[in-house]
Protein backbone atom coordinates (compact mmCIF):
# COMPACT_ATOMS: atom_id res chain seq x y z
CA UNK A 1 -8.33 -1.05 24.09
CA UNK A 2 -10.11 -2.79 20.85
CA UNK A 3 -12.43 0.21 20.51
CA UNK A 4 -9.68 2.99 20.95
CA UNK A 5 -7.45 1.24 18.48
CA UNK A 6 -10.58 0.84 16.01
CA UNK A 7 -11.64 4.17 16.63
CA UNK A 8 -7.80 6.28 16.42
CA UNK A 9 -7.63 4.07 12.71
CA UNK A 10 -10.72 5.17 11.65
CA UNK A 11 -10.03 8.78 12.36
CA UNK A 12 -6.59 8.38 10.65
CA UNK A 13 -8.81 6.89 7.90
CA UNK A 14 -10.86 10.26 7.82
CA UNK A 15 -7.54 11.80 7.30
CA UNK A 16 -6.53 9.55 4.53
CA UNK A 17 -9.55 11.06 2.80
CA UNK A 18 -7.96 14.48 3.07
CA UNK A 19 -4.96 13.07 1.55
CA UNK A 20 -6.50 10.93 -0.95
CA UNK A 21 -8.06 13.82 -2.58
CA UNK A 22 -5.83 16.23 -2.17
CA UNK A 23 -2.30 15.06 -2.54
CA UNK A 24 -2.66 14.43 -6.42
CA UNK A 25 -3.57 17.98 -6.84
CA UNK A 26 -0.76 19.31 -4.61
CA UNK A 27 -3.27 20.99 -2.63
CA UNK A 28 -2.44 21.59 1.39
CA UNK A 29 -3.76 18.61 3.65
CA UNK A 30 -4.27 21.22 6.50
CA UNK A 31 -5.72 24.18 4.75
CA UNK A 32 -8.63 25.35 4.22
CA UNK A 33 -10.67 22.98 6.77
CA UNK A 34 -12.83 20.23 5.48
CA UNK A 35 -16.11 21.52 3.68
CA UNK A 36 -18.64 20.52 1.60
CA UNK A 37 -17.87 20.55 -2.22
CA UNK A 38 -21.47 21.62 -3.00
CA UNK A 39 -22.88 23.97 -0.88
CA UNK A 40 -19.04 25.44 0.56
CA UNK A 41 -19.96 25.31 4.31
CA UNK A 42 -17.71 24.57 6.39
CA UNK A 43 -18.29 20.94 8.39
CA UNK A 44 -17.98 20.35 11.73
CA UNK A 45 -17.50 17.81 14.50
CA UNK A 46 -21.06 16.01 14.47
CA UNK A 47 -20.29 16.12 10.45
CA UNK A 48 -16.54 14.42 10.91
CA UNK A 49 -17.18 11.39 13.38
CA UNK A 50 -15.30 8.45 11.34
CA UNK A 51 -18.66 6.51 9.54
CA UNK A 52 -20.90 7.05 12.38
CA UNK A 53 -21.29 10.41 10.98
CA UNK A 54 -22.01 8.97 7.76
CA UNK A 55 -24.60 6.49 8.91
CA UNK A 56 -26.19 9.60 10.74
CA UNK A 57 -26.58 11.40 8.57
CA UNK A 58 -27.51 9.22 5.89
CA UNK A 59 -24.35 10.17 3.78
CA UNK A 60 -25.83 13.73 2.62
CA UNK A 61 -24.06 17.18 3.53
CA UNK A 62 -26.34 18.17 7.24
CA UNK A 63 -25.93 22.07 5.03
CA UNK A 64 -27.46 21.79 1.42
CA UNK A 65 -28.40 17.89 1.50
CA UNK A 66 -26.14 17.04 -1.09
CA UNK A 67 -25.13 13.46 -1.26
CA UNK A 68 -21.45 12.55 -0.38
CA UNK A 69 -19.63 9.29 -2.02
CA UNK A 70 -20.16 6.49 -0.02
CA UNK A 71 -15.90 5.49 -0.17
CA UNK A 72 -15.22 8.29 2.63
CA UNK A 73 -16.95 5.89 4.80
CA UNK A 74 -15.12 3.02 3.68
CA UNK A 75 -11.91 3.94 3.91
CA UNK A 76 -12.49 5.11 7.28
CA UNK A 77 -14.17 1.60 7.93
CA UNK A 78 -11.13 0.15 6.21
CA UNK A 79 -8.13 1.81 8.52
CA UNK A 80 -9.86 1.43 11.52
CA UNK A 81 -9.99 -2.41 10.44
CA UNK A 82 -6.37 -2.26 9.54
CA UNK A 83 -5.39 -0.60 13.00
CA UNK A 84 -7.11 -3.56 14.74
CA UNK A 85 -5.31 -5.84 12.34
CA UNK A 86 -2.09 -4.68 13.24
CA UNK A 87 -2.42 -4.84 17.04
CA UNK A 88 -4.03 -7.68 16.91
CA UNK A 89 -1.00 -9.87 14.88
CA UNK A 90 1.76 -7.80 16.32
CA UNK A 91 0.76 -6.39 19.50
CA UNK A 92 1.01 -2.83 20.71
CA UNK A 93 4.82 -2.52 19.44
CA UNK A 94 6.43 -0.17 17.14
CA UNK A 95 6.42 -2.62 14.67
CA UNK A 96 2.59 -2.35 15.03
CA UNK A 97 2.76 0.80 14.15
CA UNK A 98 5.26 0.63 11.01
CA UNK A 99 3.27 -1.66 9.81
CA UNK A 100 -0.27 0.32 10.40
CA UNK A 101 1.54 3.28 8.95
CA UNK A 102 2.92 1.06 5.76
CA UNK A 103 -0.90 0.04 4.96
CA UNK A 104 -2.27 3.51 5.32
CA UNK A 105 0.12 4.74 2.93
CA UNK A 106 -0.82 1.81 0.12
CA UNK A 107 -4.36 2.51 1.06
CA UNK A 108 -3.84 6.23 -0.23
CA UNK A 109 -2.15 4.65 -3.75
CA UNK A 110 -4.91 2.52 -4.06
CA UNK A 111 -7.37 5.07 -4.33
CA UNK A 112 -5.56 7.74 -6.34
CA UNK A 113 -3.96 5.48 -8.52
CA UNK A 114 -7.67 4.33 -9.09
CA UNK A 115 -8.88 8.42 -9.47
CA UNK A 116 -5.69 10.15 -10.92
CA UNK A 117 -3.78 6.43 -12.94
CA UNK A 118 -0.98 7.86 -10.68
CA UNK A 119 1.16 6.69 -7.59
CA UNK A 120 2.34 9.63 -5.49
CA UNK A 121 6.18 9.26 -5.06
CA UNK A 122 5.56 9.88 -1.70
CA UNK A 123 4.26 6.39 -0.75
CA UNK A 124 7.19 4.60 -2.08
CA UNK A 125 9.34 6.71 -0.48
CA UNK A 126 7.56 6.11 2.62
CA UNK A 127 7.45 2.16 2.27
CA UNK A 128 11.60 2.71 1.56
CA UNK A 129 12.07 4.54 4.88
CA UNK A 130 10.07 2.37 6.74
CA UNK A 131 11.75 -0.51 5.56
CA UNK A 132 15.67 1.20 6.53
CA UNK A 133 14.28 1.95 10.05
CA UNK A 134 12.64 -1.98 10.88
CA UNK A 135 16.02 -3.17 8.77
CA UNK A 136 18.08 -1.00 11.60
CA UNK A 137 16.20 -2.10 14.38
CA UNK A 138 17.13 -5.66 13.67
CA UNK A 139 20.73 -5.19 12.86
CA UNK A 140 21.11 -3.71 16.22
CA UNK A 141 19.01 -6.06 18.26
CA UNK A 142 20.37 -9.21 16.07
CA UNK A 143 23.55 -8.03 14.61
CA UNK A 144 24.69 -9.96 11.09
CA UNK A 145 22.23 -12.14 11.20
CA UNK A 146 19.69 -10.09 10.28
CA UNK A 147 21.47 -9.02 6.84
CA UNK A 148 22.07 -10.86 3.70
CA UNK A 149 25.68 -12.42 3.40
CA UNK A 150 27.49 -14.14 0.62
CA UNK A 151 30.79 -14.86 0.42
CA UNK A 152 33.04 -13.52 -2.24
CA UNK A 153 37.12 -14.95 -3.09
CA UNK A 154 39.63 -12.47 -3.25
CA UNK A 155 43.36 -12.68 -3.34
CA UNK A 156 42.94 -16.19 -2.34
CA UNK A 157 40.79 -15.84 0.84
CA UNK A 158 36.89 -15.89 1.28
CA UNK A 159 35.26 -12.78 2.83
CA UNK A 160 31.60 -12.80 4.10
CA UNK A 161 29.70 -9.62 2.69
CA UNK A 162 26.66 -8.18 4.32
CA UNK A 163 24.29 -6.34 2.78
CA UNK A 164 20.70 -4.55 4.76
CA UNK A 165 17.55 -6.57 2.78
CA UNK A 166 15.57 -3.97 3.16
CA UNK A 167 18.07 -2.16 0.48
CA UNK A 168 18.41 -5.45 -1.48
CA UNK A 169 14.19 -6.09 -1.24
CA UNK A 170 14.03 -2.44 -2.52
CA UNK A 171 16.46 -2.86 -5.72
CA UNK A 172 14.99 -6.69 -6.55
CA UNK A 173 11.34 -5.34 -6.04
CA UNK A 174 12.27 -2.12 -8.57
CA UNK A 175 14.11 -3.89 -10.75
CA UNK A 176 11.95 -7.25 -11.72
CA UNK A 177 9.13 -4.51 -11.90
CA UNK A 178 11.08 -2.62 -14.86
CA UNK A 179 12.67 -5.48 -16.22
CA UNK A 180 8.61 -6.77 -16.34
CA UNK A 181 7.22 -3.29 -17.82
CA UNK A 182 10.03 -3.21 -20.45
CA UNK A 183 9.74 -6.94 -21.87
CA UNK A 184 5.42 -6.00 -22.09
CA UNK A 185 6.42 -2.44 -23.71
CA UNK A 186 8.53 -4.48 -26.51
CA UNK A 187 5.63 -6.98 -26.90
CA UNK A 188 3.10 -4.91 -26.99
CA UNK A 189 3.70 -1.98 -28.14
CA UNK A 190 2.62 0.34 -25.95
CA UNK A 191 3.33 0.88 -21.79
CA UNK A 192 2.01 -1.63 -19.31
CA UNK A 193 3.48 -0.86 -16.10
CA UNK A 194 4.42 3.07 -15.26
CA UNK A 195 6.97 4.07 -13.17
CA UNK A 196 4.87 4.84 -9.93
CA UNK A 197 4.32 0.76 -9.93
CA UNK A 198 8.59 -0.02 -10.17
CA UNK A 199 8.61 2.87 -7.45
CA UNK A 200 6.12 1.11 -5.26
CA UNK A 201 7.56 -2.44 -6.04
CA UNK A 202 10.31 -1.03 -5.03
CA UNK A 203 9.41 0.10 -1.34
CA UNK A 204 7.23 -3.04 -0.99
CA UNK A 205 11.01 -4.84 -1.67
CA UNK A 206 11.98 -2.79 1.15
CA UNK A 207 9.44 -4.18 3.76
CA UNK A 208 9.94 -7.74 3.05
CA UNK A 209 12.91 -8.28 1.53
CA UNK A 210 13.80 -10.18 -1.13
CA UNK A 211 12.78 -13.84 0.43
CA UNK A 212 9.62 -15.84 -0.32
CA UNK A 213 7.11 -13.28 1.35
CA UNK A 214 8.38 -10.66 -2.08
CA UNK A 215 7.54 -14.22 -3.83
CA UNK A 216 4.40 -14.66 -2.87
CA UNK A 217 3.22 -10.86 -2.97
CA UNK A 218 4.72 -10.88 -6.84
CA UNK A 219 2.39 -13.95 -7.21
CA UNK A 220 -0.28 -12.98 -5.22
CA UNK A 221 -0.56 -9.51 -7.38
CA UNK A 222 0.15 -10.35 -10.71
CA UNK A 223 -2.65 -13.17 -10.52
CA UNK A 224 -5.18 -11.14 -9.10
CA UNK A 225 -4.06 -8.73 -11.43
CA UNK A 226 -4.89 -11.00 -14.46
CA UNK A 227 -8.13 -12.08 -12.58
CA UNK A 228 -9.31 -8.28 -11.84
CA UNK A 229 -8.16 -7.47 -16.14
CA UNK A 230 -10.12 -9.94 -17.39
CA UNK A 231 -13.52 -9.30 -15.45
CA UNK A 232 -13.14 -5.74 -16.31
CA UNK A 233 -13.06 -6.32 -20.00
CA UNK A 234 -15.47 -9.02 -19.18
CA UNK A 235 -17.79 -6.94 -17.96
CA UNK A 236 -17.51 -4.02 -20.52
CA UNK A 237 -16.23 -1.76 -17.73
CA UNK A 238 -12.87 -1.31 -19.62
CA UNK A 239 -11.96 -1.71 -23.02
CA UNK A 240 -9.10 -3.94 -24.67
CA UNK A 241 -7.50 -0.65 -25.59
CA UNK A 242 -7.81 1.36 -22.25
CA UNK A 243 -4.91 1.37 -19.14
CA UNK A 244 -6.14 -0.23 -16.20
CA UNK A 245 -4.43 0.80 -13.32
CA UNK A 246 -2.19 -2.35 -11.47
CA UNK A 247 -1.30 -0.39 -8.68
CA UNK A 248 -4.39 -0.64 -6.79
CA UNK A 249 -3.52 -5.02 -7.22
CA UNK A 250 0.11 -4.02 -5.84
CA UNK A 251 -1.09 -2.71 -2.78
CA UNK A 252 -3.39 -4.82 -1.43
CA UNK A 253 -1.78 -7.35 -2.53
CA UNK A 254 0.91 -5.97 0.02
CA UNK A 255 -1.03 -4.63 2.53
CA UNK A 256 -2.11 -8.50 3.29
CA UNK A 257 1.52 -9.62 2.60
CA UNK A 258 2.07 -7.09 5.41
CA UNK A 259 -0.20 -8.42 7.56
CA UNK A 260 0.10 -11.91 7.04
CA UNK A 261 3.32 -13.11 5.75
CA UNK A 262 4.37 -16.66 6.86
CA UNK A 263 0.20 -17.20 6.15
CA UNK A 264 -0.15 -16.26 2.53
CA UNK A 265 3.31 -17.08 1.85
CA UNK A 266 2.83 -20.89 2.62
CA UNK A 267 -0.68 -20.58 1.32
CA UNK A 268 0.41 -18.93 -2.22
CA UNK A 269 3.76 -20.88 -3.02
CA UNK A 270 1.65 -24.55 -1.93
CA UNK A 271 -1.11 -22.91 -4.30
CA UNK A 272 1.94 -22.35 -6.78
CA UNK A 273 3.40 -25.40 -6.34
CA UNK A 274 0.17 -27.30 -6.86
């Protein structure tokens, strides 16, 4: 079952290649078939098996020998990983599944965020309607106690409200994340966070609500966020001056929230707390 799961990610990971390269460019993800960049020819199945194909054949084109980046291999290394992940923590359950399909999705704004300093509205949208269907799975199956109730005074008499916290973890996430980007614009002077990162706050909120996990993935990113900055600059890869993309930070930071939640939650808010 291990090898199956690893092997079904890393062909969705082969996939997420496709997508990663070209959704940005509004291309079709179906049409024309994969092909070399270099040489044109069209590649087949002995060129397409998920990294073995790579290690094969030594990460060149099998056509005109041209080399091919070494990250289609990784990301297909890197779903199949995430597959196992999933089934492993969660089982073979649909909620497996929602959250295999969750990570793929931030895998894909990781890298084109990274290539394009963009965040296809897609993924956010994505995270949001993943978030409404787990959120309406557990209102059925637990009723009120799954949602978020205060109580409010009117006329004299108390009413309990309930609200879904996959719709409250999607307006918190959005709106700290533009409440953050506008206080940094005003300071200095120029924009800090774009939109695609409120958007994909945003449908982050919606897969873990507004509790401590959100917490600890706010913390968890905007540290290694810092951390990541500074080596960059450190390093002379980027410049004081130049954007460096935080969305990449945002997703993995969530993909391991995901993944791990009452882990790195404890872990981060004890680190936190000191």
């Amino acid at each position: 079952m291990w090898v199956l799961v690893g092997a079904l990610g890393a062909t969705i990971g082969s996939f997420l290649n496709v997508v990663i390269y070209r959704l940005p460019q509004r291309q079709s993800l179906v049409s024309p078939p994969s092909h070399c960049f270099s040489c044109g020819e069209r590649l087949g199945v002995v060129d397409l098996v998920p990294v073995l194909s790579y290690l094969w054949l030594r990460g060149r084109c099998r056509h005109c020998g041209r080399r091919f980046s070494f990250r289609y291999a990784l990301v297909e290394a890197a779903t199949g990983a995430l597959a196992l992940a999933a089934v492993f923590f969660y089982g073979p359950t649909p909620y497996a599944l929602a959250i295999f399909i969750a990570s793929c999705a931030l895998v894909v704004a990781i890298f084109v965020d990274i290539d394009h300093m963009i965040i296809p509205d897609q993924v956010p949208l994505l995270l949001v309607v993943l978030g409404l269907t787990i959120d309406i799975y557990r209102l059925s199956t637990f009723g009120r106690e799954a949602a978020i109730a205060y109580t409010q005074s009117l006329g004299g008499a108390d009413h309990v409200v309930y609200l879904p916290v996959s719709v409250v973890g999607a307006l918190l996430g959005g709106g700290i994340f533009l409440v953050i980007g506008w206080v940094f614009e005003r300071i200095m002077g120029r924009p800090s966070l774009g939109m695609g990162d409120v958007k994909l706050a945003a449908g982050v909120g919606a897969m873990l609500g507004p509790g401590y996990p959100f917490l600890a993935f706010f913390l968890l990113a905007m540290v290694s966020g810092a951390i990541i900055s500074v080596a960059l600059i450190a390093l002379r890869l980027r410049r004081r001056d130049q954007y460096i993309p935080f969305g990449p930070m945002l997703a993995a930071a969530a993909i391991l929230m995901l993944l791990w939640p009452e882990e790195l939650t404890r872990w981060v808010l004890h680190f936190y707390r000191g």
